[in-house]
PDB file of N, CA and C in Angstrom:
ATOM      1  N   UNK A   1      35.524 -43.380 -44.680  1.00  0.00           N
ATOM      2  CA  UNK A   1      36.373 -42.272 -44.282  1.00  0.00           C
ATOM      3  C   UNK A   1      35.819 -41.622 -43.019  1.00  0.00           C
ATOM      4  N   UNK A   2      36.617 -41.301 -42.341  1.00  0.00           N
ATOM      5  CA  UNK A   2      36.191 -40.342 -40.900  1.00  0.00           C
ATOM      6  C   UNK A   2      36.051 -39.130 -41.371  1.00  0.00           C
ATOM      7  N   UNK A   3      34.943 -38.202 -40.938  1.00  0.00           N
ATOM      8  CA  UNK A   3      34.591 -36.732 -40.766  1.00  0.00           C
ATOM      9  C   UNK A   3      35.674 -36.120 -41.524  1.00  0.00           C
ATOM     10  N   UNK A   4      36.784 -35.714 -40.745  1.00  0.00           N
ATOM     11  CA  UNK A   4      38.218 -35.035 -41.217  1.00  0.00           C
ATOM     12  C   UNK A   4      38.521 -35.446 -42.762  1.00  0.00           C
ATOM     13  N   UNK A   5      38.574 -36.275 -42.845  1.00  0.00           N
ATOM     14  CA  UNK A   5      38.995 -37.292 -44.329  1.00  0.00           C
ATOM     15  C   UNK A   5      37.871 -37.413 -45.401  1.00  0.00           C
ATOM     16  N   UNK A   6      36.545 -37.076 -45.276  1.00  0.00           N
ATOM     17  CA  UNK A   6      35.567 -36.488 -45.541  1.00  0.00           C
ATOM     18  C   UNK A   6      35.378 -34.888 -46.075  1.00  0.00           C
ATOM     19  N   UNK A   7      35.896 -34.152 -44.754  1.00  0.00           N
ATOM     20  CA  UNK A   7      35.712 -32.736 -45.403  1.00  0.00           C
ATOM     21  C   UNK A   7      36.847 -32.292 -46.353  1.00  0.00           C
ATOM     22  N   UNK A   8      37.744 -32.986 -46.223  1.00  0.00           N
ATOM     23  CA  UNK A   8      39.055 -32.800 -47.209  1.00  0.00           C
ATOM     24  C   UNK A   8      38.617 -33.318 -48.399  1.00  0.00           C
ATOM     25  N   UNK A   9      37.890 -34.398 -48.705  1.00  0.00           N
ATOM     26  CA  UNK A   9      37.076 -35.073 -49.946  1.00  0.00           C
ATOM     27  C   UNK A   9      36.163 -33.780 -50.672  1.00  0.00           C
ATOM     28  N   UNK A  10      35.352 -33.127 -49.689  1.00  0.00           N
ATOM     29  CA  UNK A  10      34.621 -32.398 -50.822  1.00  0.00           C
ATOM     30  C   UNK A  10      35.351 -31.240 -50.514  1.00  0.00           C
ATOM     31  N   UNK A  11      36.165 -30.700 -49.856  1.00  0.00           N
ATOM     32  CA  UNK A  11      37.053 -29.644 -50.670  1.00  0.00           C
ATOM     33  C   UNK A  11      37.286 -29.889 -51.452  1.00  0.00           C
ATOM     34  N   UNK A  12      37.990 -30.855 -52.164  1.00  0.00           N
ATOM     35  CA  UNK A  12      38.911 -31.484 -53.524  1.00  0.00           C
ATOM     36  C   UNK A  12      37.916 -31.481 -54.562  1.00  0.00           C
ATOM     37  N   UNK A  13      36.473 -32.432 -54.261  1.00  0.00           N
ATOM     38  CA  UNK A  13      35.564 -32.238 -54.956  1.00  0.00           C
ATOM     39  C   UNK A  13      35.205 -30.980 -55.762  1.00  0.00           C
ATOM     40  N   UNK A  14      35.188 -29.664 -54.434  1.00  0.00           N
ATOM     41  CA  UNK A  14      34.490 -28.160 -55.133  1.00  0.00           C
ATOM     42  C   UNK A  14      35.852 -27.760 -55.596  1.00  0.00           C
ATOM     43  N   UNK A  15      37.219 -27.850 -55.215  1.00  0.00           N
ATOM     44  CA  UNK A  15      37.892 -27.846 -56.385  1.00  0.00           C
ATOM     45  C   UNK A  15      37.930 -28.044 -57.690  1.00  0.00           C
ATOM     46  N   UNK A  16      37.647 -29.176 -57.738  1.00  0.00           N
ATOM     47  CA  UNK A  16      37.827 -30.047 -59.203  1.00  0.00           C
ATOM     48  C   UNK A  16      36.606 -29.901 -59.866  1.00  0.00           C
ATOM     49  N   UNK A  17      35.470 -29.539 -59.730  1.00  0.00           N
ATOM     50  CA  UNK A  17      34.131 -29.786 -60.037  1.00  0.00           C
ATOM     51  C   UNK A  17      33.726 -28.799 -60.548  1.00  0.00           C
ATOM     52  N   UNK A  18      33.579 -27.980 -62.021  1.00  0.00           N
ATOM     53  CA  UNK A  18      33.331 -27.138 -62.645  1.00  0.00           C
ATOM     54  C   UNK A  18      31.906 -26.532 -62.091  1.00  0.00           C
ATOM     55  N   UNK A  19      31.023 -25.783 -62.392  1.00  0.00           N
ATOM     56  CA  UNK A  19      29.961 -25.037 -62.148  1.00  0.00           C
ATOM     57  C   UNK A  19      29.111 -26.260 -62.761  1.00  0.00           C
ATOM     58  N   UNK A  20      27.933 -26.502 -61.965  1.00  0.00           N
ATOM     59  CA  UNK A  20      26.901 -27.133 -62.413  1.00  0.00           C
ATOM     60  C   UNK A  20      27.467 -28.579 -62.343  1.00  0.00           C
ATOM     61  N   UNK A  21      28.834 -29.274 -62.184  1.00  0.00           N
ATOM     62  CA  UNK A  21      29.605 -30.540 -62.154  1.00  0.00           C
ATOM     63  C   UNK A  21      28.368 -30.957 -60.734  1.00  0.00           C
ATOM     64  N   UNK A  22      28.235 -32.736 -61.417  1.00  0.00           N
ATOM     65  CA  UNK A  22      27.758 -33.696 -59.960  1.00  0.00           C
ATOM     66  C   UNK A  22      28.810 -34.100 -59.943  1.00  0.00           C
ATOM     67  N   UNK A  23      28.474 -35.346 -58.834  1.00  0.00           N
ATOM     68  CA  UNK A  23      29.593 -36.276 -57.936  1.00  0.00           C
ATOM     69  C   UNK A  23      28.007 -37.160 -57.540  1.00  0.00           C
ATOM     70  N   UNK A  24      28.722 -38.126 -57.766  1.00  0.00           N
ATOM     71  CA  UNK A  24      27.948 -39.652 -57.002  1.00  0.00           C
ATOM     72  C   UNK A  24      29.145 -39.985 -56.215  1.00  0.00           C
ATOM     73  N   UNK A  25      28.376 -39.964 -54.487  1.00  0.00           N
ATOM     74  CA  UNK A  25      28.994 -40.575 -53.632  1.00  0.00           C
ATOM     75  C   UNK A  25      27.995 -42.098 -52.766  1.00  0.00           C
ATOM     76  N   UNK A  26      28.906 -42.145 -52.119  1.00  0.00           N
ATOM     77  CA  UNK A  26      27.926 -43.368 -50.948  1.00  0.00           C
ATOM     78  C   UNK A  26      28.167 -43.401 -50.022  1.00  0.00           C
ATOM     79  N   UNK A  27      27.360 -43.162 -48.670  1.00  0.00           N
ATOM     80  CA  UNK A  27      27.739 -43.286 -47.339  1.00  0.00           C
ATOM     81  C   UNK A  27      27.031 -44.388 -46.529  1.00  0.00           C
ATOM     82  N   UNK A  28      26.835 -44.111 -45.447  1.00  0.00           N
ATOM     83  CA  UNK A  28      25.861 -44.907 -44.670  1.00  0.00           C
ATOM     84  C   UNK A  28      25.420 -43.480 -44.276  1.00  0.00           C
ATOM     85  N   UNK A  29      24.404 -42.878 -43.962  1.00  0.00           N
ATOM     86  CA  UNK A  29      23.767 -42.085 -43.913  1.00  0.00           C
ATOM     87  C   UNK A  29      22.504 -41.995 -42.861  1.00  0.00           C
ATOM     88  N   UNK A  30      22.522 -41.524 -41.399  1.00  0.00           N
ATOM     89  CA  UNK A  30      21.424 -41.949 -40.303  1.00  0.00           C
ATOM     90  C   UNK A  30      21.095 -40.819 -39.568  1.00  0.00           C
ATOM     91  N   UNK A  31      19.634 -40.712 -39.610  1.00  0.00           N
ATOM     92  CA  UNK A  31      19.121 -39.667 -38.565  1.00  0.00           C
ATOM     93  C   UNK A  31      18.439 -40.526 -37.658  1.00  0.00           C
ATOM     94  N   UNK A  32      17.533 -39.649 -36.399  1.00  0.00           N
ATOM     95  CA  UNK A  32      16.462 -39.877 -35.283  1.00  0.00           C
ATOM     96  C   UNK A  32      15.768 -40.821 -35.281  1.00  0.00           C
ATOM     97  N   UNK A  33      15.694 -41.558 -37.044  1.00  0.00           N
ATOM     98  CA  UNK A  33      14.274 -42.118 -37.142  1.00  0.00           C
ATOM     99  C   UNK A  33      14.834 -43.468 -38.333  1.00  0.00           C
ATOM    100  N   UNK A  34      16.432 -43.537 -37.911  1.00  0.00           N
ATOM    101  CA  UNK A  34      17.247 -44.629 -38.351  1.00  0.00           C
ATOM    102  C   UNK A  34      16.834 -46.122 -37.439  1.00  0.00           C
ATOM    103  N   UNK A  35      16.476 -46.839 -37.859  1.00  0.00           N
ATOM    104  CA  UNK A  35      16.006 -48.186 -37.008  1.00  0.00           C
ATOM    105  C   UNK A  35      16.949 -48.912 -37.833  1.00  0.00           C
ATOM    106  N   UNK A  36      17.943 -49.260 -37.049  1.00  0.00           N
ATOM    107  CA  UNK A  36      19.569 -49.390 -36.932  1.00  0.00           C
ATOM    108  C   UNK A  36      18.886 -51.418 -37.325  1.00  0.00           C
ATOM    109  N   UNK A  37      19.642 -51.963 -38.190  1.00  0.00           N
ATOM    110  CA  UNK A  37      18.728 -53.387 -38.767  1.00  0.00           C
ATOM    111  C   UNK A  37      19.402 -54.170 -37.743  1.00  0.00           C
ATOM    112  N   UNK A  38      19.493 -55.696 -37.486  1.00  0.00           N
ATOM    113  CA  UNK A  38      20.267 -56.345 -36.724  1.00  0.00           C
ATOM    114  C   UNK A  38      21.078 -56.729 -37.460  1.00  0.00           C
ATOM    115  N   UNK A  39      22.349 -56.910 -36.668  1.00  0.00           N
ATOM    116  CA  UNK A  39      23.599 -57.220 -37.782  1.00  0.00           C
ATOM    117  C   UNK A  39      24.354 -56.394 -38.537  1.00  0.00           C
ATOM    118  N   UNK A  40      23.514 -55.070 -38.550  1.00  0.00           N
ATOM    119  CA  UNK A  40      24.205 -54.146 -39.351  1.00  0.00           C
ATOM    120  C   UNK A  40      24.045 -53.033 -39.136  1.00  0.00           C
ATOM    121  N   UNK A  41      24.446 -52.676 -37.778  1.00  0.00           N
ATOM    122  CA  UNK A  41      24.317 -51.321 -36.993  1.00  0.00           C
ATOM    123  C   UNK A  41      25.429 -50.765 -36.770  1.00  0.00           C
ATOM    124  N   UNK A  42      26.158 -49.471 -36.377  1.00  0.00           N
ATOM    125  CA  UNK A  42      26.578 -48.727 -35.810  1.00  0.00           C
ATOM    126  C   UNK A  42      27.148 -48.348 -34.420  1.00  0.00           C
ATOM    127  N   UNK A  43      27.358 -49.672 -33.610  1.00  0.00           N
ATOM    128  CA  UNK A  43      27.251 -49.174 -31.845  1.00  0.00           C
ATOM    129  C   UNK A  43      28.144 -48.126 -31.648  1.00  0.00           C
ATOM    130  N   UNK A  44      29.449 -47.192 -32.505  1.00  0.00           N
ATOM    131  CA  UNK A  44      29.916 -46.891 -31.664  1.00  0.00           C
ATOM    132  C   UNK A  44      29.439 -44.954 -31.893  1.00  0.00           C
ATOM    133  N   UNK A  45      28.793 -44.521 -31.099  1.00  0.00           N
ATOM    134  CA  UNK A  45      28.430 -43.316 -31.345  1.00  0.00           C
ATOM    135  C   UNK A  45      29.473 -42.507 -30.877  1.00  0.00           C
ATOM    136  N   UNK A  46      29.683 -41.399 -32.224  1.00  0.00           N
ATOM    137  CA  UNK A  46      30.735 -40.234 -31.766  1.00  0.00           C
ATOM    138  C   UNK A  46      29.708 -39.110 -31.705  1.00  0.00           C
ATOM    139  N   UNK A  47      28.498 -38.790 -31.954  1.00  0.00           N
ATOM    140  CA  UNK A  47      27.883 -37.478 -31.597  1.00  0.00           C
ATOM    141  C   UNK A  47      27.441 -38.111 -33.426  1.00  0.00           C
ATOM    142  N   UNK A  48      27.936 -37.025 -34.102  1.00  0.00           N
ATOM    143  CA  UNK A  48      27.693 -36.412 -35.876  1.00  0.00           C
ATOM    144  C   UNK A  48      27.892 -38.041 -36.562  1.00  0.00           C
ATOM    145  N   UNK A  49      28.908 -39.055 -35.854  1.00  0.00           N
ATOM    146  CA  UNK A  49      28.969 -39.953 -37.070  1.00  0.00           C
ATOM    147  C   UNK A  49      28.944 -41.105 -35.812  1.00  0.00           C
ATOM    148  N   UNK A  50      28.977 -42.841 -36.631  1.00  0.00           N
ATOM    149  CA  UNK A  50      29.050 -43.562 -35.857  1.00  0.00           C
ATOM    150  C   UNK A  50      29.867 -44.433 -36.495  1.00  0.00           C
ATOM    151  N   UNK A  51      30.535 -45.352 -35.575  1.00  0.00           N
ATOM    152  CA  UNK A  51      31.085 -46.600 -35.912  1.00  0.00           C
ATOM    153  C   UNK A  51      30.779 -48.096 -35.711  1.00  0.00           C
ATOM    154  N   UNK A  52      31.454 -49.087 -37.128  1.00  0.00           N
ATOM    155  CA  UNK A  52      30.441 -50.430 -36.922  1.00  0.00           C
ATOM    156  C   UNK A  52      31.611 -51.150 -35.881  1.00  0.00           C
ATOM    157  N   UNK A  53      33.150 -50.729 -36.199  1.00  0.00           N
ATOM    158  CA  UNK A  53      34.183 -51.398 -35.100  1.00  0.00           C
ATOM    159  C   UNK A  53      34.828 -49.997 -34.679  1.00  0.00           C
ATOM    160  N   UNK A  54      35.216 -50.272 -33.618  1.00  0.00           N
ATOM    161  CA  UNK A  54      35.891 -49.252 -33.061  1.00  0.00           C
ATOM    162  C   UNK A  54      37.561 -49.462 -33.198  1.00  0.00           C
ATOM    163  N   UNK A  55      37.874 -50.166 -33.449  1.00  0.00           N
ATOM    164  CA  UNK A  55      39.327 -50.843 -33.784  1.00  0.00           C
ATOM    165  C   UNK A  55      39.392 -50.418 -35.483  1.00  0.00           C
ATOM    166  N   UNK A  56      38.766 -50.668 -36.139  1.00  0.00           N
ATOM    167  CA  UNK A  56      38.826 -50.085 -37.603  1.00  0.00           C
ATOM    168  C   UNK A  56      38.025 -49.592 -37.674  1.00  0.00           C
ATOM    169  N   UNK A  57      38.307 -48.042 -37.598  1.00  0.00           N
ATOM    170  CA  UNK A  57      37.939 -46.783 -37.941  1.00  0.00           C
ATOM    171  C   UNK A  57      37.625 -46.307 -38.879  1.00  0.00           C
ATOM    172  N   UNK A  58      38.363 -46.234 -40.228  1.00  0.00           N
ATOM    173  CA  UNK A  58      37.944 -46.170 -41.431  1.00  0.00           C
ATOM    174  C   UNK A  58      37.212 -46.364 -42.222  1.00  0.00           C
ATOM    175  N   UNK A  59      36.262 -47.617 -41.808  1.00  0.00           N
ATOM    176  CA  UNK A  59      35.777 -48.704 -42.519  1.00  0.00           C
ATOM    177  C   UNK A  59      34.510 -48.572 -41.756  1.00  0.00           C
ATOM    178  N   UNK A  60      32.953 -48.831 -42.956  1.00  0.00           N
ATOM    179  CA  UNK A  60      31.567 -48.472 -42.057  1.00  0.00           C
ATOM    180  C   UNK A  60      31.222 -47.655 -41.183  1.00  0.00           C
ATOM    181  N   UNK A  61      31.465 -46.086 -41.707  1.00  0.00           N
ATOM    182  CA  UNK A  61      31.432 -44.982 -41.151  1.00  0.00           C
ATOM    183  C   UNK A  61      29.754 -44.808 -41.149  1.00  0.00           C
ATOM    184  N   UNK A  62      29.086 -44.078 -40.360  1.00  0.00           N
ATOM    185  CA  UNK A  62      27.841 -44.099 -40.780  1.00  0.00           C
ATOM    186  C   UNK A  62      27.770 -42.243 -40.049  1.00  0.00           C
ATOM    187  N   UNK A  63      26.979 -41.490 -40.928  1.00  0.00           N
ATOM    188  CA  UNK A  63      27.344 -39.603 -41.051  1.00  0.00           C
ATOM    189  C   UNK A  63      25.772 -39.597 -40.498  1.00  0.00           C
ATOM    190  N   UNK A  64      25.489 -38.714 -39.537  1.00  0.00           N
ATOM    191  CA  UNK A  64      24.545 -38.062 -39.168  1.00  0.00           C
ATOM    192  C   UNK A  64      23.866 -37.523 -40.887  1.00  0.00           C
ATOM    193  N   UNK A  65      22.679 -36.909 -41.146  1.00  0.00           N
ATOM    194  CA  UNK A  65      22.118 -36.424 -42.166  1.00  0.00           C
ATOM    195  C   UNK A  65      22.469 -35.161 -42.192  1.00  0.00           C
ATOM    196  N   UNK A  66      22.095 -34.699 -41.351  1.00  0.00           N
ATOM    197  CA  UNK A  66      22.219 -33.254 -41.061  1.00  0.00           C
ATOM    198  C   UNK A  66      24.020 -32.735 -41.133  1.00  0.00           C
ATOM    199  N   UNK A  67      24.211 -33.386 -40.846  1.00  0.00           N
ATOM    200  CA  UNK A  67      26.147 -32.925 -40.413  1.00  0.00           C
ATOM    201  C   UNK A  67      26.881 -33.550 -41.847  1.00  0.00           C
ATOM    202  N   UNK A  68      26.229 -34.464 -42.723  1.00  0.00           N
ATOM    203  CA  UNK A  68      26.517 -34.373 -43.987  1.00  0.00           C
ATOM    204  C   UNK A  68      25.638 -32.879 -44.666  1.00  0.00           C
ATOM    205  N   UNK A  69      25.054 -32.975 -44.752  1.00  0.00           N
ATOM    206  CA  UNK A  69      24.458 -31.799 -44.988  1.00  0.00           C
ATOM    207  C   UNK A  69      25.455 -30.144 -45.036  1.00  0.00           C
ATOM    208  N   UNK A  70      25.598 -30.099 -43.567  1.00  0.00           N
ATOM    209  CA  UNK A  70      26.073 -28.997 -43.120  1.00  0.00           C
ATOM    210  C   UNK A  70      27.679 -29.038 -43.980  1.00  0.00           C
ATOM    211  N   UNK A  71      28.658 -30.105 -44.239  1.00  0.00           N
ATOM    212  CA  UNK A  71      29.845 -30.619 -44.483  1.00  0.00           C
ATOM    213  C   UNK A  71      29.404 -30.228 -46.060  1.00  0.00           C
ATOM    214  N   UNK A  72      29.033 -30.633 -46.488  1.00  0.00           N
ATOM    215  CA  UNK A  72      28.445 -30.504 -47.910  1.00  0.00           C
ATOM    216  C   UNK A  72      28.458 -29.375 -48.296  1.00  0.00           C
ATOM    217  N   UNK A  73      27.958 -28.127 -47.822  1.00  0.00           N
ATOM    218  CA  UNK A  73      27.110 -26.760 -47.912  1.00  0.00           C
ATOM    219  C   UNK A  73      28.810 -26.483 -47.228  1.00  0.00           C
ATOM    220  N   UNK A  74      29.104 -26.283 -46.117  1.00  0.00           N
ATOM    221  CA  UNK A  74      30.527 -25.729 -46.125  1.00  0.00           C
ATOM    222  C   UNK A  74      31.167 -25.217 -47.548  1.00  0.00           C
ATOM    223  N   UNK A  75      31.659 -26.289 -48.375  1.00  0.00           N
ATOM    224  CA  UNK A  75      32.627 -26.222 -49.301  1.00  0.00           C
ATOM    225  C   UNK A  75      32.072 -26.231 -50.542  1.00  0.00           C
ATOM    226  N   UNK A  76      30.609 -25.599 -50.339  1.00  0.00           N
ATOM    227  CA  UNK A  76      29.781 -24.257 -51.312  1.00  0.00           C
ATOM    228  C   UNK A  76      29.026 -26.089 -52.578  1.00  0.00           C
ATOM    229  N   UNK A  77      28.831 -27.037 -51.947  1.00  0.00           N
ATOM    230  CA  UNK A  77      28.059 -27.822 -52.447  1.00  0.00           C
ATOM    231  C   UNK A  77      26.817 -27.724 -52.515  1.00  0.00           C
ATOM    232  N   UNK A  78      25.795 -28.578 -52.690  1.00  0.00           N
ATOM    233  CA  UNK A  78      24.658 -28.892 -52.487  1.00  0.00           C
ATOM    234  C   UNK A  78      24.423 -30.337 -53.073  1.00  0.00           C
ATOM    235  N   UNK A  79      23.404 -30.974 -51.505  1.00  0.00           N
ATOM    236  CA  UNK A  79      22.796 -32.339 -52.395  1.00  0.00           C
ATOM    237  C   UNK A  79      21.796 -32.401 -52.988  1.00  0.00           C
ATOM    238  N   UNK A  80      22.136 -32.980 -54.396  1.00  0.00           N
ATOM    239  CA  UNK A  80      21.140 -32.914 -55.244  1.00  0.00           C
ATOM    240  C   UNK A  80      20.213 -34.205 -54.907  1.00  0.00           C
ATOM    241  N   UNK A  81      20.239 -35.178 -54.894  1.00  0.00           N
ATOM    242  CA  UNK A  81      19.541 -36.128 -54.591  1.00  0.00           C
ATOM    243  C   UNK A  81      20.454 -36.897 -53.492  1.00  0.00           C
ATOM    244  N   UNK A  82      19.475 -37.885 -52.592  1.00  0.00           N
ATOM    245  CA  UNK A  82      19.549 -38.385 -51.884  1.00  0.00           C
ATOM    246  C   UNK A  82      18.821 -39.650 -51.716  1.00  0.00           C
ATOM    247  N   UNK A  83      19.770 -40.737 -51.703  1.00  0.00           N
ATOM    248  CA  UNK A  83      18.761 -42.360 -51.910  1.00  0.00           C
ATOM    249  C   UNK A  83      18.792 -43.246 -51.248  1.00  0.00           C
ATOM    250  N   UNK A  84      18.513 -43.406 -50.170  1.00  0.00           N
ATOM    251  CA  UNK A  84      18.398 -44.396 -49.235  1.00  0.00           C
ATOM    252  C   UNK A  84      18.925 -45.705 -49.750  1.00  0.00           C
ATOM    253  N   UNK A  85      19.743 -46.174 -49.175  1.00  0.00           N
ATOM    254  CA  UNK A  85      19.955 -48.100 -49.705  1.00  0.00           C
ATOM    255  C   UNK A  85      19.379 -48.820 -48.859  1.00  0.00           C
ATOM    256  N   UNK A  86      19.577 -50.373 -48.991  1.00  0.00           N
ATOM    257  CA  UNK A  86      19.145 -51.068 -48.464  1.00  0.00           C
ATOM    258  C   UNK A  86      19.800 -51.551 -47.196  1.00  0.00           C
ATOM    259  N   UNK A  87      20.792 -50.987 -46.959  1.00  0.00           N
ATOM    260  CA  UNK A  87      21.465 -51.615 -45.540  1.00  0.00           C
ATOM    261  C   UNK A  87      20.744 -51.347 -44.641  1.00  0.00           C
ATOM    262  N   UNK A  88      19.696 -50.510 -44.435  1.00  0.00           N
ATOM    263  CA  UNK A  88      18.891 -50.128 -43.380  1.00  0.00           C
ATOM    264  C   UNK A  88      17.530 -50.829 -43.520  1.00  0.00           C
ATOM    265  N   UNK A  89      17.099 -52.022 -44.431  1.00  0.00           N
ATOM    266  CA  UNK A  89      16.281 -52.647 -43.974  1.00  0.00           C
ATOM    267  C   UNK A  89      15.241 -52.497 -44.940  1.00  0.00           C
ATOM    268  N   UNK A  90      15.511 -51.800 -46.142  1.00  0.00           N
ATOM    269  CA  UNK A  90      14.095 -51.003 -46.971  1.00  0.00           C
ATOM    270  C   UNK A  90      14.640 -52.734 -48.216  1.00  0.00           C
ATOM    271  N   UNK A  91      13.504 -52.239 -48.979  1.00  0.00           N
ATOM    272  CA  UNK A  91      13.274 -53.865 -49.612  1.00  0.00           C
ATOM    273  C   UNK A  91      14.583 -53.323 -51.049  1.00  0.00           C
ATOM    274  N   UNK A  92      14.940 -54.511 -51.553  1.00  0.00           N
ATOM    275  CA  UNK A  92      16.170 -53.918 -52.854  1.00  0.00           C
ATOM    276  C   UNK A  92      15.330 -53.553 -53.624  1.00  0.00           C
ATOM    277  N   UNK A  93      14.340 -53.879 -54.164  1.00  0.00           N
ATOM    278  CA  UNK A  93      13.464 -53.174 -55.192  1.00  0.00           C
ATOM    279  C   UNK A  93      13.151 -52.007 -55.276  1.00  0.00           C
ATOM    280  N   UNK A  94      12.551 -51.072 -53.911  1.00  0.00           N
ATOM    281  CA  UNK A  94      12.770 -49.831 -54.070  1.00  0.00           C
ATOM    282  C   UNK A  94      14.021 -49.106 -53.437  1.00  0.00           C
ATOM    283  N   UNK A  95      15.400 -49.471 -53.475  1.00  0.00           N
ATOM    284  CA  UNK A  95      16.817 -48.440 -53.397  1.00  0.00           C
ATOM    285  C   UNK A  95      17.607 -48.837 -54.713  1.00  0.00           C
ATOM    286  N   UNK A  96      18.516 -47.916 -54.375  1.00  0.00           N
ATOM    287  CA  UNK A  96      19.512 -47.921 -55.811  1.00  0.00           C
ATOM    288  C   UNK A  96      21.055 -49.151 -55.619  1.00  0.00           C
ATOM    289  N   UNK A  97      20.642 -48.947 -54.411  1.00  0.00           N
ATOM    290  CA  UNK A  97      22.391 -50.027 -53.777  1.00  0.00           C
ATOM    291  C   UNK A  97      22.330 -49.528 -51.978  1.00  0.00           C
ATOM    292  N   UNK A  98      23.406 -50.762 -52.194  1.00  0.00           N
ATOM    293  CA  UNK A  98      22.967 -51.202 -50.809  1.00  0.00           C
ATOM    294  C   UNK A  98      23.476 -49.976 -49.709  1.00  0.00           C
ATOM    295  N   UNK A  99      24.433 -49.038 -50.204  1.00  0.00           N
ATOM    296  CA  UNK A  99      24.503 -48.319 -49.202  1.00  0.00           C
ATOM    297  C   UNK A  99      23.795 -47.031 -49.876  1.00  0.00           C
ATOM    298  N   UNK A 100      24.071 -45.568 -48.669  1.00  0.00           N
ATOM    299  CA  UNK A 100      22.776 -44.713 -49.735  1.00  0.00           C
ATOM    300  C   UNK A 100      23.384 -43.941 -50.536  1.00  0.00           C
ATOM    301  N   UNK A 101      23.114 -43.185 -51.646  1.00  0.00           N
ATOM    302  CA  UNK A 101      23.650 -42.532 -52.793  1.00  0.00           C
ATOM    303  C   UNK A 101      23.565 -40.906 -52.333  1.00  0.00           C
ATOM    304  N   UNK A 102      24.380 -40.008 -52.209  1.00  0.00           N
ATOM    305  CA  UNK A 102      24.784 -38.888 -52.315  1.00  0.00           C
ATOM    306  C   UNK A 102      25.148 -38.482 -53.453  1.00  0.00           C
ATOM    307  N   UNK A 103      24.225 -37.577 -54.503  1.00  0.00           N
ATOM    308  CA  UNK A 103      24.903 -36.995 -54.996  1.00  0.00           C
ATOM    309  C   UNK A 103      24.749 -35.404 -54.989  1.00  0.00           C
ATOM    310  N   UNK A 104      25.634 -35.042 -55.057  1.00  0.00           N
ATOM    311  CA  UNK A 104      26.320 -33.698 -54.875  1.00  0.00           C
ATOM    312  C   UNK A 104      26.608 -32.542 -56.213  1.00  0.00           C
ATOM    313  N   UNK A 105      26.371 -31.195 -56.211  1.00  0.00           N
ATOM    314  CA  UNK A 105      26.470 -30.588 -57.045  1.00  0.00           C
ATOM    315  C   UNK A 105      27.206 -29.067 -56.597  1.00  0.00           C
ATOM    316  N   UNK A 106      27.943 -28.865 -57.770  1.00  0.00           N
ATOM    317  CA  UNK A 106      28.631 -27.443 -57.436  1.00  0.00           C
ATOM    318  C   UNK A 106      27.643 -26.001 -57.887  1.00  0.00           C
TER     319      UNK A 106
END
């Protein structure tokens, strides 16, 4: 999902999501100190998020940390945990799945 289509997601979320309710999400998820793997990078930088095609948009979104963060905390969330996957190169033994795990709490 793009940014826009995103923040409309966890509105709906802190809608629907009673006091103390999680949410398991998954993004691609990249800060400063992202060493982008070969084959499975991001070239198209918008600033906050990036893209793997620029022709399909929708698809392999990858969210700044921080600007998920900030998107999150907007619509009175918080992340409760945060889990790196393996698309970025870390071994499968220590992540949970291949992309990283967001989960979220009201």
């Amino acid at each position: 999902m793009l940014p826009d289509e995103v923040d409309n997601y966890l509105g709906e979320l802190r809608r629907v999501l009673r006091p103390g309710g999680v949410a398991y999400l998954t993004f691609f998820v990249f800060d400063e100190k992202t060493d982008w793997p070969t084959g499975f990078d991001f070239p198209y930088d918008y600033g906050h998020y990036r893209l793997m095609d620029d022709v399909v948009k929708s698809a392999n979104v990858a969210f700044e940390e921080a600007h998920l963060h900030s998107m999150v905390t907007k619509h009175g969330l918080k992340i409760r945990d945060l889990h790196y996957g393996f698309w970025r190169g870390l071994s499968k033994a220590e992540c949970h799945d291949f992309q990283d795990i967001v989960v979220v709490e009201r």
